[in-house]
Protein backbone atom coordinates (compact mmCIF):
# COMPACT_ATOMS: atom_id res chain seq x y z
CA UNK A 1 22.50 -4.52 -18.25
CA UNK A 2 21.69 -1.41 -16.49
CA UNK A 3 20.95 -1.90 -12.89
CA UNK A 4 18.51 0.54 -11.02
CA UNK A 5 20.48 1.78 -7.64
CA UNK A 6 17.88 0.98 -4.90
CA UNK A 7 19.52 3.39 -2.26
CA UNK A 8 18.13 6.80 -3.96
CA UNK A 9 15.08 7.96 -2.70
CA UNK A 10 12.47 10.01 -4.33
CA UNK A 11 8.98 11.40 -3.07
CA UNK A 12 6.16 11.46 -5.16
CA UNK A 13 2.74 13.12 -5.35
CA UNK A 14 -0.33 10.83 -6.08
CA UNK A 15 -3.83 11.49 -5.66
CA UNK A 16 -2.92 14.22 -2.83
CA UNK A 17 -0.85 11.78 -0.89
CA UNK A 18 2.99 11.38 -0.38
CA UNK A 19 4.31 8.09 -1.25
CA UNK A 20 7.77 7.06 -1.14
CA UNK A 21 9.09 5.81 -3.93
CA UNK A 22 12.36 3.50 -4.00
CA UNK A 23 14.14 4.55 -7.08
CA UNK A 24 13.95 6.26 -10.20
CA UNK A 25 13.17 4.61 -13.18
CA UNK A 26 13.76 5.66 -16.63
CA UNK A 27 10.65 5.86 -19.24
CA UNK A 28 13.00 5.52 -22.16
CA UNK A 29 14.40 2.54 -21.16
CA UNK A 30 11.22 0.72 -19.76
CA UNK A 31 9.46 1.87 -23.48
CA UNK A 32 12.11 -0.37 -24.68
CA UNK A 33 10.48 -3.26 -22.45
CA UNK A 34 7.20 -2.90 -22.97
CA UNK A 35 4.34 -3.60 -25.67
CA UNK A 36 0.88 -1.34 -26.60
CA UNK A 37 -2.22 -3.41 -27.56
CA UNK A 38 -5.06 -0.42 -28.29
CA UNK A 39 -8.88 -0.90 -28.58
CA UNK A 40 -11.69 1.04 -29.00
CA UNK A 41 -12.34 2.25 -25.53
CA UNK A 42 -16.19 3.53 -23.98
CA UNK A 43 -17.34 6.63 -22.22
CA UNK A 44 -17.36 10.39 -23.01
CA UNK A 45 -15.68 11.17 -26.70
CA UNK A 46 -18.84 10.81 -28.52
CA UNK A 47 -18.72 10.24 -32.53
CA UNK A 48 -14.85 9.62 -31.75
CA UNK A 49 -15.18 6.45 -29.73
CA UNK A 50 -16.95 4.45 -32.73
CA UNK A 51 -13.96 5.17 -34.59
CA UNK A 52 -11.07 5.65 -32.45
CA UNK A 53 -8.79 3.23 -30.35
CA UNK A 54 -8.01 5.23 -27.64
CA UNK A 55 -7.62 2.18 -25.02
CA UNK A 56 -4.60 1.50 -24.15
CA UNK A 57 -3.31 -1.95 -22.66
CA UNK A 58 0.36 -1.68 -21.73
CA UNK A 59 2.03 -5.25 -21.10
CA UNK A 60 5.76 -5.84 -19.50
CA UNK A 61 7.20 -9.29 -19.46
CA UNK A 62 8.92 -9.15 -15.90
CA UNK A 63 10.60 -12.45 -16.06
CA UNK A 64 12.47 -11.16 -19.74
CA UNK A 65 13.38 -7.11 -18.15
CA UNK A 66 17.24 -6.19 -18.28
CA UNK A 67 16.05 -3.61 -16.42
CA UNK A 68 16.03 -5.04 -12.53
CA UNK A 69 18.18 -7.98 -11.48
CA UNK A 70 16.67 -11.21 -10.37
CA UNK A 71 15.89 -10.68 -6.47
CA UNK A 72 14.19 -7.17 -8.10
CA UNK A 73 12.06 -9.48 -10.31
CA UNK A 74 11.17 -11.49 -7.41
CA UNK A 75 10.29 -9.06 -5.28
CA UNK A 76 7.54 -7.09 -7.67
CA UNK A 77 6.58 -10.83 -9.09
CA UNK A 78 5.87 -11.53 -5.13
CA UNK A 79 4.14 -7.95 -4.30
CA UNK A 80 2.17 -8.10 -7.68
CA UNK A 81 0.47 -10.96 -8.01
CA UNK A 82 -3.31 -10.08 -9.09
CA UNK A 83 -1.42 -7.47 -11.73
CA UNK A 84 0.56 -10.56 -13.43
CA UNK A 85 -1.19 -13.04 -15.54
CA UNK A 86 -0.50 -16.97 -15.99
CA UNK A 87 2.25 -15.93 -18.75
CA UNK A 88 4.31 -13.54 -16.10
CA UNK A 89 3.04 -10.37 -18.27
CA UNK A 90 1.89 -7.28 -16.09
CA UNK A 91 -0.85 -5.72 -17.60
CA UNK A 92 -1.92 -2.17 -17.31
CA UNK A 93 -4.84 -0.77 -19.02
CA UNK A 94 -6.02 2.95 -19.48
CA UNK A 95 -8.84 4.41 -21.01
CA UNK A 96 -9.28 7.72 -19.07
CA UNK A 97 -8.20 10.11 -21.63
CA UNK A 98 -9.04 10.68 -25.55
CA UNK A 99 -6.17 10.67 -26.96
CA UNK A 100 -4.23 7.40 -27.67
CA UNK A 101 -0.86 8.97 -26.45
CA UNK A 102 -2.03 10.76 -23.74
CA UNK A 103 -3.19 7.12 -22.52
CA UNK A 104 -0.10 5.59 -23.40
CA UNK A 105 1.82 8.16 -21.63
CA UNK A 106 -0.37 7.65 -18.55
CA UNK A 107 -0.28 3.67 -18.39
CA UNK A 108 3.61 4.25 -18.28
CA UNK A 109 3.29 6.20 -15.51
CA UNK A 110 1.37 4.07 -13.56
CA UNK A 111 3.37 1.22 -14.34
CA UNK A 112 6.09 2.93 -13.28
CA UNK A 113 4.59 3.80 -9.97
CA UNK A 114 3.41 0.03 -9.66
CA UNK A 115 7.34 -1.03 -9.70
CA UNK A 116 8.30 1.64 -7.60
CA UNK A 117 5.81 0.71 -4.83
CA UNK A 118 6.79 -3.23 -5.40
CA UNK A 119 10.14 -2.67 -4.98
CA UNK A 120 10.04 -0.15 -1.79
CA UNK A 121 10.88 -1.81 1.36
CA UNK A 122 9.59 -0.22 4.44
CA UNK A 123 11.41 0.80 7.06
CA UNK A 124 11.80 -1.91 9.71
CA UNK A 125 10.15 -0.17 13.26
CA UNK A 126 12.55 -0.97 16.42
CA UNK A 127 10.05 -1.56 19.43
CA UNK A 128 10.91 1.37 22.33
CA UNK A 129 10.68 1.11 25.78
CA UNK A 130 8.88 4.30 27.42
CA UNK A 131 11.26 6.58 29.11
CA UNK A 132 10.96 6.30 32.99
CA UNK A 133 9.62 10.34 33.67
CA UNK A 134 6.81 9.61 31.31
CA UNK A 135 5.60 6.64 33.01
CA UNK A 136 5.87 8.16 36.13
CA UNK A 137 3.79 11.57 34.38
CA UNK A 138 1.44 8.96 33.78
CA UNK A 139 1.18 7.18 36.94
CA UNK A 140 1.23 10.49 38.53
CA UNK A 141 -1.92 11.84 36.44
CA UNK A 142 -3.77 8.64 37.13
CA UNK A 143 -3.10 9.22 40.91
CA UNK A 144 -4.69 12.86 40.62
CA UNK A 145 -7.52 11.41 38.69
CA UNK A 146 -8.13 8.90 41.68
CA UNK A 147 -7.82 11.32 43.78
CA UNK A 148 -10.54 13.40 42.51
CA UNK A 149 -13.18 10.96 42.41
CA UNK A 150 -12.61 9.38 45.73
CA UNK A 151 -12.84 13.62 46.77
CA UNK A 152 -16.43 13.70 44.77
CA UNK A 153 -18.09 10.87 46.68
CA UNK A 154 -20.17 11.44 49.69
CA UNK A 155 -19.50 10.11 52.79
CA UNK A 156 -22.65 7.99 53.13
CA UNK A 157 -24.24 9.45 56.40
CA UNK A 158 -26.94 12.05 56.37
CA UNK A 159 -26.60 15.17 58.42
């Protein structure tokens, strides 16, 4: 059974933003896991479509993985649920590119990133208490402020 060690971190780049991913995981051993279903797939390709299946449906029985131990199953069961159907198979399906393997190779990837994300647990924020000189920097400021507007009002008596 090979476990995944949670406690390695890695960054990584999607769609110009930084996400933080919880571990690494392995394509070669989640190809082992996992089952193709392809179809003919829509959109640009022209002549090719009619007679290609370039769609790509990637399914992963969570419940059966020797890949993640059972609280790990839990968790991305839990954080997963609309990507999980009645049988406990996650589903992903891609259809961007032309090329059957190119959309294989891209399903994997985001099913990788789908784990990843399931199985990060954010860091727990510790509520602060302000330090004392910057409430009294604030207190102060709102003084001035005061200050300035009791300084812009007349006086009420005409001269």
């Amino acid at each position: 059974m090979n476990q995944i060690n949670s406690s390695s971190f890695v960054k990584n780049q999607v769609a110009g933003q930084f996400i933080i991913l919880a571990m690494e995981i392995s394509k070669t051993d989640l190809l082992k896991e996992v089952k193709f279903r392809t179809s003919r797939s829509g959109g640009k390709g022209g002549q090719n479509v009619n007679k290609a299946s370039s769609k790509v449906e990637l399914i992963w029985d969570v419940a059966a993985s020797n890949l993640f131990d059972t609280e790990q199953k839990q968790q991305i069961l839990r954080k997963l649920p609309n990507r999980i159907n009645a049988f406990g198979l996650l589903q992903v399906i891609t259809e961007e590119e032309r090329s059957q393997y190119l959309n294989k190779e891209r399903s994997l990837e985001k099913l990788i990133i789908l784990i990843q994300n399931a199985l990060h647990n954010p860091k727990i924020r510790k509520a602060s208490k302000p330090k004392r000189s910057s409430i009294e920097k604030r207190l102060k400021s709102k003084q001035l402020q005061s200050l300035k507007k009791i300084n812009r009002r007349s006086s009420g008596q005409f001269d």
